[in-house]
C-alpha atoms as a PDB file:
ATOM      1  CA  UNK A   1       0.000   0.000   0.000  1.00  0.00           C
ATOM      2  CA  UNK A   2       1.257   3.084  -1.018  1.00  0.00           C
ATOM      3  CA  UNK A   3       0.609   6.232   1.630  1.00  0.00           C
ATOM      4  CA  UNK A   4       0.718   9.778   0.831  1.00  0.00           C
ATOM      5  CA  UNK A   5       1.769  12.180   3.204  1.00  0.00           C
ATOM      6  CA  UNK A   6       1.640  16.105   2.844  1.00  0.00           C
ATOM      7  CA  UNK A   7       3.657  18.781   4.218  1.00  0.00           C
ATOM      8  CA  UNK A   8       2.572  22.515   3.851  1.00  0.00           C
ATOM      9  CA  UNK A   9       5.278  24.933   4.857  1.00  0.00           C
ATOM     10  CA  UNK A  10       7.162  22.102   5.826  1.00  0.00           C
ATOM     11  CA  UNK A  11       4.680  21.022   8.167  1.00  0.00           C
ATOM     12  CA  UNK A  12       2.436  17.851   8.263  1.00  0.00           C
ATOM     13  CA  UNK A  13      -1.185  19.030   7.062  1.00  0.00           C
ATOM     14  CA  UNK A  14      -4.049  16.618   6.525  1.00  0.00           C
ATOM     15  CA  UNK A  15      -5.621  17.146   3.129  1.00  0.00           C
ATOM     16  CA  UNK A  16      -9.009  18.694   4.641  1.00  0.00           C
ATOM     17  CA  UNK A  17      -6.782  21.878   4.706  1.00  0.00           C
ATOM     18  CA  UNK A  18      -5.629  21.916   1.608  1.00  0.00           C
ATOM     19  CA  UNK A  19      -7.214  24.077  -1.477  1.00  0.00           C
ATOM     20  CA  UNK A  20      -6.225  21.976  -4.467  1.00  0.00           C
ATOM     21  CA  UNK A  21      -6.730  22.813  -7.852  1.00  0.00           C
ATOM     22  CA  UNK A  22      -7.142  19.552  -9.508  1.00  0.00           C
ATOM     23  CA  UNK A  23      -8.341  17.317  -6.820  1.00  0.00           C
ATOM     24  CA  UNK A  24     -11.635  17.061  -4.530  1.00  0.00           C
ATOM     25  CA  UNK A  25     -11.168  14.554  -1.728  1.00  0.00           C
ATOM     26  CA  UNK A  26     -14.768  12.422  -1.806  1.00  0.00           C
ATOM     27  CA  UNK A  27     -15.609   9.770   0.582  1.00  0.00           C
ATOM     28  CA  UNK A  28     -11.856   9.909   2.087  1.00  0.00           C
ATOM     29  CA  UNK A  29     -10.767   9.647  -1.346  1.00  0.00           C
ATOM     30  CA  UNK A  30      -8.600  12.034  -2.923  1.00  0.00           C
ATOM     31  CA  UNK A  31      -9.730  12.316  -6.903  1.00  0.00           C
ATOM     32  CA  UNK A  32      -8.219  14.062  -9.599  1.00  0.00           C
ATOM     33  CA  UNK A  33     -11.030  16.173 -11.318  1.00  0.00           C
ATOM     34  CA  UNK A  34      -8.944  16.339 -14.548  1.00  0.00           C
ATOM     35  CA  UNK A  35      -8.502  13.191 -15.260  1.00  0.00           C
ATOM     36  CA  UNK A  36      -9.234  11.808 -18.503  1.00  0.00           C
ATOM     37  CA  UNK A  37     -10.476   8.711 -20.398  1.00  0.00           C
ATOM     38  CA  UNK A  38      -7.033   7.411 -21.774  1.00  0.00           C
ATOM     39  CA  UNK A  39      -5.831   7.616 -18.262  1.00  0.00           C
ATOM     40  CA  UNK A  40      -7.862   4.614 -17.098  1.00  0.00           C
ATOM     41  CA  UNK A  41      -6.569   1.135 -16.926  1.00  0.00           C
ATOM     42  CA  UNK A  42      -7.328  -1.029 -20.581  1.00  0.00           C
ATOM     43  CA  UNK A  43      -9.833  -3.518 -18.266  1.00  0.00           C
ATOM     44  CA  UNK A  44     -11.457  -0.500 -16.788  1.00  0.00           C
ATOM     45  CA  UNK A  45     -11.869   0.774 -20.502  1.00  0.00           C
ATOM     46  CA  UNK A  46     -13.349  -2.240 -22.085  1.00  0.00           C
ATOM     47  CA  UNK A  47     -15.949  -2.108 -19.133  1.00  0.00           C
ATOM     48  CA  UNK A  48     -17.203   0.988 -19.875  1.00  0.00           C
ATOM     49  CA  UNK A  49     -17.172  -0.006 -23.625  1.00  0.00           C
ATOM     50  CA  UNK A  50     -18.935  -2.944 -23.070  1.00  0.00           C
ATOM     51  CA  UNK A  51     -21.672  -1.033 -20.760  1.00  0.00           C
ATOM     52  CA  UNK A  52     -22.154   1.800 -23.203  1.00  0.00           C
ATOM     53  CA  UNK A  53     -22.723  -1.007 -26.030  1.00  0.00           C
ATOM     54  CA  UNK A  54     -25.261  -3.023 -23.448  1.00  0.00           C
ATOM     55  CA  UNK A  55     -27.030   0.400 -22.375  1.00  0.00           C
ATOM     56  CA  UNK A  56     -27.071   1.459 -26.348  1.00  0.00           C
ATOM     57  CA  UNK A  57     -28.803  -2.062 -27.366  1.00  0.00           C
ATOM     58  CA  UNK A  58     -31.533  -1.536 -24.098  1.00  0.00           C
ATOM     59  CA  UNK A  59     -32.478   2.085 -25.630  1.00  0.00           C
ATOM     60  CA  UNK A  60     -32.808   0.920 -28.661  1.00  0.00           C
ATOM     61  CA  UNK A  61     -35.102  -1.981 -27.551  1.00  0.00           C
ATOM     62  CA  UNK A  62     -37.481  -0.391 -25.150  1.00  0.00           C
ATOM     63  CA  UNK A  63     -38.025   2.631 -27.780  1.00  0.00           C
ATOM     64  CA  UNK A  64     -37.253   1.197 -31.169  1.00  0.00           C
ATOM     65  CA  UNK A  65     -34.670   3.987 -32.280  1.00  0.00           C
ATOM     66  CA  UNK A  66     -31.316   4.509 -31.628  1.00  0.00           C
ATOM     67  CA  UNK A  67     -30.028   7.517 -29.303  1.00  0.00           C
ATOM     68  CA  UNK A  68     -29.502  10.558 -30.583  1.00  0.00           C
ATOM     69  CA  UNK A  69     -27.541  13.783 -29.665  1.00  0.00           C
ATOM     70  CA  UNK A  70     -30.824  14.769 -27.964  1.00  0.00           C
ATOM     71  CA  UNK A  71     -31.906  11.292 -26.265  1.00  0.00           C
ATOM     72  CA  UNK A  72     -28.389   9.858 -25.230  1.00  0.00           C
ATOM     73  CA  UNK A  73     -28.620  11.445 -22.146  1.00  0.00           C
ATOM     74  CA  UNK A  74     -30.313   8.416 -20.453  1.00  0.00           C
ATOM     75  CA  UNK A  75     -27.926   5.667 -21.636  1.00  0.00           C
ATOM     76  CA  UNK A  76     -24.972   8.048 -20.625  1.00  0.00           C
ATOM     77  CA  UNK A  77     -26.589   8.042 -16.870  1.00  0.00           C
ATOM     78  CA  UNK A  78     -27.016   4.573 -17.070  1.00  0.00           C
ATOM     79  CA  UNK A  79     -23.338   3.951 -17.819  1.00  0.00           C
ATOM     80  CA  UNK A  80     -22.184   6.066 -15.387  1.00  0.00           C
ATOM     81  CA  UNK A  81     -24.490   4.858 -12.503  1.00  0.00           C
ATOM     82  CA  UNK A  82     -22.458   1.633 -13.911  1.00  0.00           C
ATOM     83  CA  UNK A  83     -18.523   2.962 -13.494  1.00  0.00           C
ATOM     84  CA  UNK A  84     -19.797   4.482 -10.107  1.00  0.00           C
ATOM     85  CA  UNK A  85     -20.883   0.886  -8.868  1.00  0.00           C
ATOM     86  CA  UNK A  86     -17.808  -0.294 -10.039  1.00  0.00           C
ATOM     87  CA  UNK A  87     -15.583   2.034  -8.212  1.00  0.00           C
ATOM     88  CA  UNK A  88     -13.862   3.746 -11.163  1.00  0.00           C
ATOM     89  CA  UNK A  89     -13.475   7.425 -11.061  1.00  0.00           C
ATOM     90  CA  UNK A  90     -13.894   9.686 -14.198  1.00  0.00           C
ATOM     91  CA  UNK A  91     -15.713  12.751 -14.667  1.00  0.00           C
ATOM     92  CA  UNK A  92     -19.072  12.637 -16.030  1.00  0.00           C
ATOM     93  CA  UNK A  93     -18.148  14.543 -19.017  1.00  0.00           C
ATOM     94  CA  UNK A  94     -15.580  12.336 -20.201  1.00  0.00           C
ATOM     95  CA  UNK A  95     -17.981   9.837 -20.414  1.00  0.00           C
ATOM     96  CA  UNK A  96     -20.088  11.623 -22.357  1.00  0.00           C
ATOM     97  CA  UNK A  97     -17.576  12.910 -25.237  1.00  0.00           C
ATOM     98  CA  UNK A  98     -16.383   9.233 -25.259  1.00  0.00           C
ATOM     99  CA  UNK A  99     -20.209   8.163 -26.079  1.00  0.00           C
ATOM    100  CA  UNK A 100     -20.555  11.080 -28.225  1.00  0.00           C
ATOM    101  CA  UNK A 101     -17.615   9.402 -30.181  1.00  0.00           C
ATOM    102  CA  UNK A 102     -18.343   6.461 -30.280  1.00  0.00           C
ATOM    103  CA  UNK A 103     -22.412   6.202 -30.649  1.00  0.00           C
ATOM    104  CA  UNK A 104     -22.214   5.757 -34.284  1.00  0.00           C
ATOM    105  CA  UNK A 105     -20.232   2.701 -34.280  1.00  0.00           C
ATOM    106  CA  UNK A 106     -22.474   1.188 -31.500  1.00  0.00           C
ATOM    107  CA  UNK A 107     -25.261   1.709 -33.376  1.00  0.00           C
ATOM    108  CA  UNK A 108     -24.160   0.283 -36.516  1.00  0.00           C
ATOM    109  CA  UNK A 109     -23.017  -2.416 -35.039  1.00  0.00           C
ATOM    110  CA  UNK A 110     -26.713  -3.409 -32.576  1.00  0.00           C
ATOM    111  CA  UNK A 111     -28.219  -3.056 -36.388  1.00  0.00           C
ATOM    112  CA  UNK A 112     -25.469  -5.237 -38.551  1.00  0.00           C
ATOM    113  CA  UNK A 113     -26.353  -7.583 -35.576  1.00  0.00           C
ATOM    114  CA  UNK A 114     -30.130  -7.258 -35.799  1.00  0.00           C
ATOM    115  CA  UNK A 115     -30.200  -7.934 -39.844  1.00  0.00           C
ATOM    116  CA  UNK A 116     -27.947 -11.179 -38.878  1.00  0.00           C
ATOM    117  CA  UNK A 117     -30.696 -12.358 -36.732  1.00  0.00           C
ATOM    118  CA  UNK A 118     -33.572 -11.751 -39.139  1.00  0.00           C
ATOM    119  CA  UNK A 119     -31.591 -13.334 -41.893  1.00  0.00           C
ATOM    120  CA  UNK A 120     -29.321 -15.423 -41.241  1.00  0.00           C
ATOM    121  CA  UNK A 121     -26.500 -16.368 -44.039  1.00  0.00           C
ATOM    122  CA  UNK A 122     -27.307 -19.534 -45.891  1.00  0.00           C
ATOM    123  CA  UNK A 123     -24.999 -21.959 -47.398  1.00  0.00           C
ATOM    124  CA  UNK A 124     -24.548 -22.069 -50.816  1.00  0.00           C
ATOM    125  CA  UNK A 125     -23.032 -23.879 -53.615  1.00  0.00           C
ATOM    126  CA  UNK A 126     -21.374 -22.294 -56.326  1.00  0.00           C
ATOM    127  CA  UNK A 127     -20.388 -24.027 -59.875  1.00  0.00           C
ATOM    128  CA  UNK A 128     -18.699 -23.031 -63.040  1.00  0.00           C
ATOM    129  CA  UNK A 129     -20.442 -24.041 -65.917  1.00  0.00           C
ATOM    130  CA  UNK A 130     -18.780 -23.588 -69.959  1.00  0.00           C
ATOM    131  CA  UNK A 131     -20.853 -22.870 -72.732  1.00  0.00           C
ATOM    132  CA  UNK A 132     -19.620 -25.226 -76.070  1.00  0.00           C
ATOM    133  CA  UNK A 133     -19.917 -23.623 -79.136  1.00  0.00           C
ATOM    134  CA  UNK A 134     -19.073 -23.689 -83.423  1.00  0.00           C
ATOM    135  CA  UNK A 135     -20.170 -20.079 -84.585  1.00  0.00           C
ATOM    136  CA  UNK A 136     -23.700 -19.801 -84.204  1.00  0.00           C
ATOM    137  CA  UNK A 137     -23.910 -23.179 -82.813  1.00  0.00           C
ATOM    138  CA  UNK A 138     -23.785 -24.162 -78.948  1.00  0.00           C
ATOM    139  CA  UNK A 139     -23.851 -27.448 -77.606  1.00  0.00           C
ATOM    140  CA  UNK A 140     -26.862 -27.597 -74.520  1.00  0.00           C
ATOM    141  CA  UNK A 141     -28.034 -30.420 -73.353  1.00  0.00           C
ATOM    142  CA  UNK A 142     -31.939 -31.305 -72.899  1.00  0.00           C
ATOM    143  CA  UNK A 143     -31.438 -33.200 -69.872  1.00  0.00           C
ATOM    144  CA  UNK A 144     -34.377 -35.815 -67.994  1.00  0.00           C
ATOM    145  CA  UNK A 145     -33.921 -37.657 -64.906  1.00  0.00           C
ATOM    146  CA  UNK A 146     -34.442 -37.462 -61.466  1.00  0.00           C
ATOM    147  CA  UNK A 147     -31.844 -34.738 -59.828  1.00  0.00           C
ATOM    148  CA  UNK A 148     -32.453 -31.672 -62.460  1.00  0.00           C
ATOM    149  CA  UNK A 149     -34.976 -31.536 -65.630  1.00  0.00           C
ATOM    150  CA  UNK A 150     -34.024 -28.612 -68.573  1.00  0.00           C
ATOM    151  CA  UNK A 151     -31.809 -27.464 -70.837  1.00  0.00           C
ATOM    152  CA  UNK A 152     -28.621 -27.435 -69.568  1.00  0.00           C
ATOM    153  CA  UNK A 153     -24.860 -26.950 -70.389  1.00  0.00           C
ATOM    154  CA  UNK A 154     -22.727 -30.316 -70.856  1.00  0.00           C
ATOM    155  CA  UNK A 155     -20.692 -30.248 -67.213  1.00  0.00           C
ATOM    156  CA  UNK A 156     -18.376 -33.068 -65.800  1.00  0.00           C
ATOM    157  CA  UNK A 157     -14.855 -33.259 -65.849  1.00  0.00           C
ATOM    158  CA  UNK A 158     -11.727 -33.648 -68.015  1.00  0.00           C
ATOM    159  CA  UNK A 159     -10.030 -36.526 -67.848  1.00  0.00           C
ATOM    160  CA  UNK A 160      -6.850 -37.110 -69.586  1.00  0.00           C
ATOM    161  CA  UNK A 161      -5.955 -40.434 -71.467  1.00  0.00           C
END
């Protein structure tokens, strides 16, 4: 554990006494009031990622639209009652650029998703067919059996004798 201890005029002071221009102390915790987004750990980041993406896919299911610049208020508060709960210190309003930012991308993404689910990708087959022709003449085949019925290109392989 690391301990901080702070001397004004040389003297021990506790930091009740202290006016500090970057820091409120909160709780018995001293917080920096500048800090910013890219100061937070990578694990803390991918958290808030990941509850910005979870609140952004709620809005969008209880109303039926995506945020906008005007609505995202409520999935901002709902991501930061999130980081609070989770200990992790950050002003509000970094929060909110970083949404601001990155809304687009969330959004595209909850829809790329939803068209996935709706229709899913089928499997397909693809062949490579050659058309056999003399001039105006082309070899088809008028083909009757079981598997395919039509006129059809002559298909197979090559084999070499």
């Amino acid at each position: 554990m690391i301990g901080i201890r702070l001397y004004v005029n040389g003297k021990k002071g506790a930091a009740n006494n202290i006016k500090m221009k970057n820091h409120i102390k909160v709780g018995g915790k001293l917080l920096q009031t500048t800090k910013s987004y890219n100061q937070l750990k990578q694990k803390q980041k991918d958290k808030i990622a990941q509850w910005m993406y979870e609140e952004t896919r709620k809005f969008h299911e209880q109303t039926g639209e995506f945020p906008t610049a005007k609505t995202d208020d409520a999935v901002i508060a709902a991501v930061y009652d999130h980081i609070e709960a989770a200990d992790i210190w950050i002003p509000y309003g970094e929060i909110a650029s970083r949404y601001q930012g990155k809304r687009a991308k969330i959004c595209e993404r909850i829809q790329k998703e939803d068209t996935l689910r709706k229709h899913p990708p089928d499997t397909v087959i693809f062949m490579n067919m050659c058309m056999v022709c003399r001039g105006n003449e082309v070899l088809a085949l008028d083909k009757v059996n079981n598997t395919y019925t039509g006129t059809t290109f002559p298909g197979g392989h090559v084999e070499t004798r």
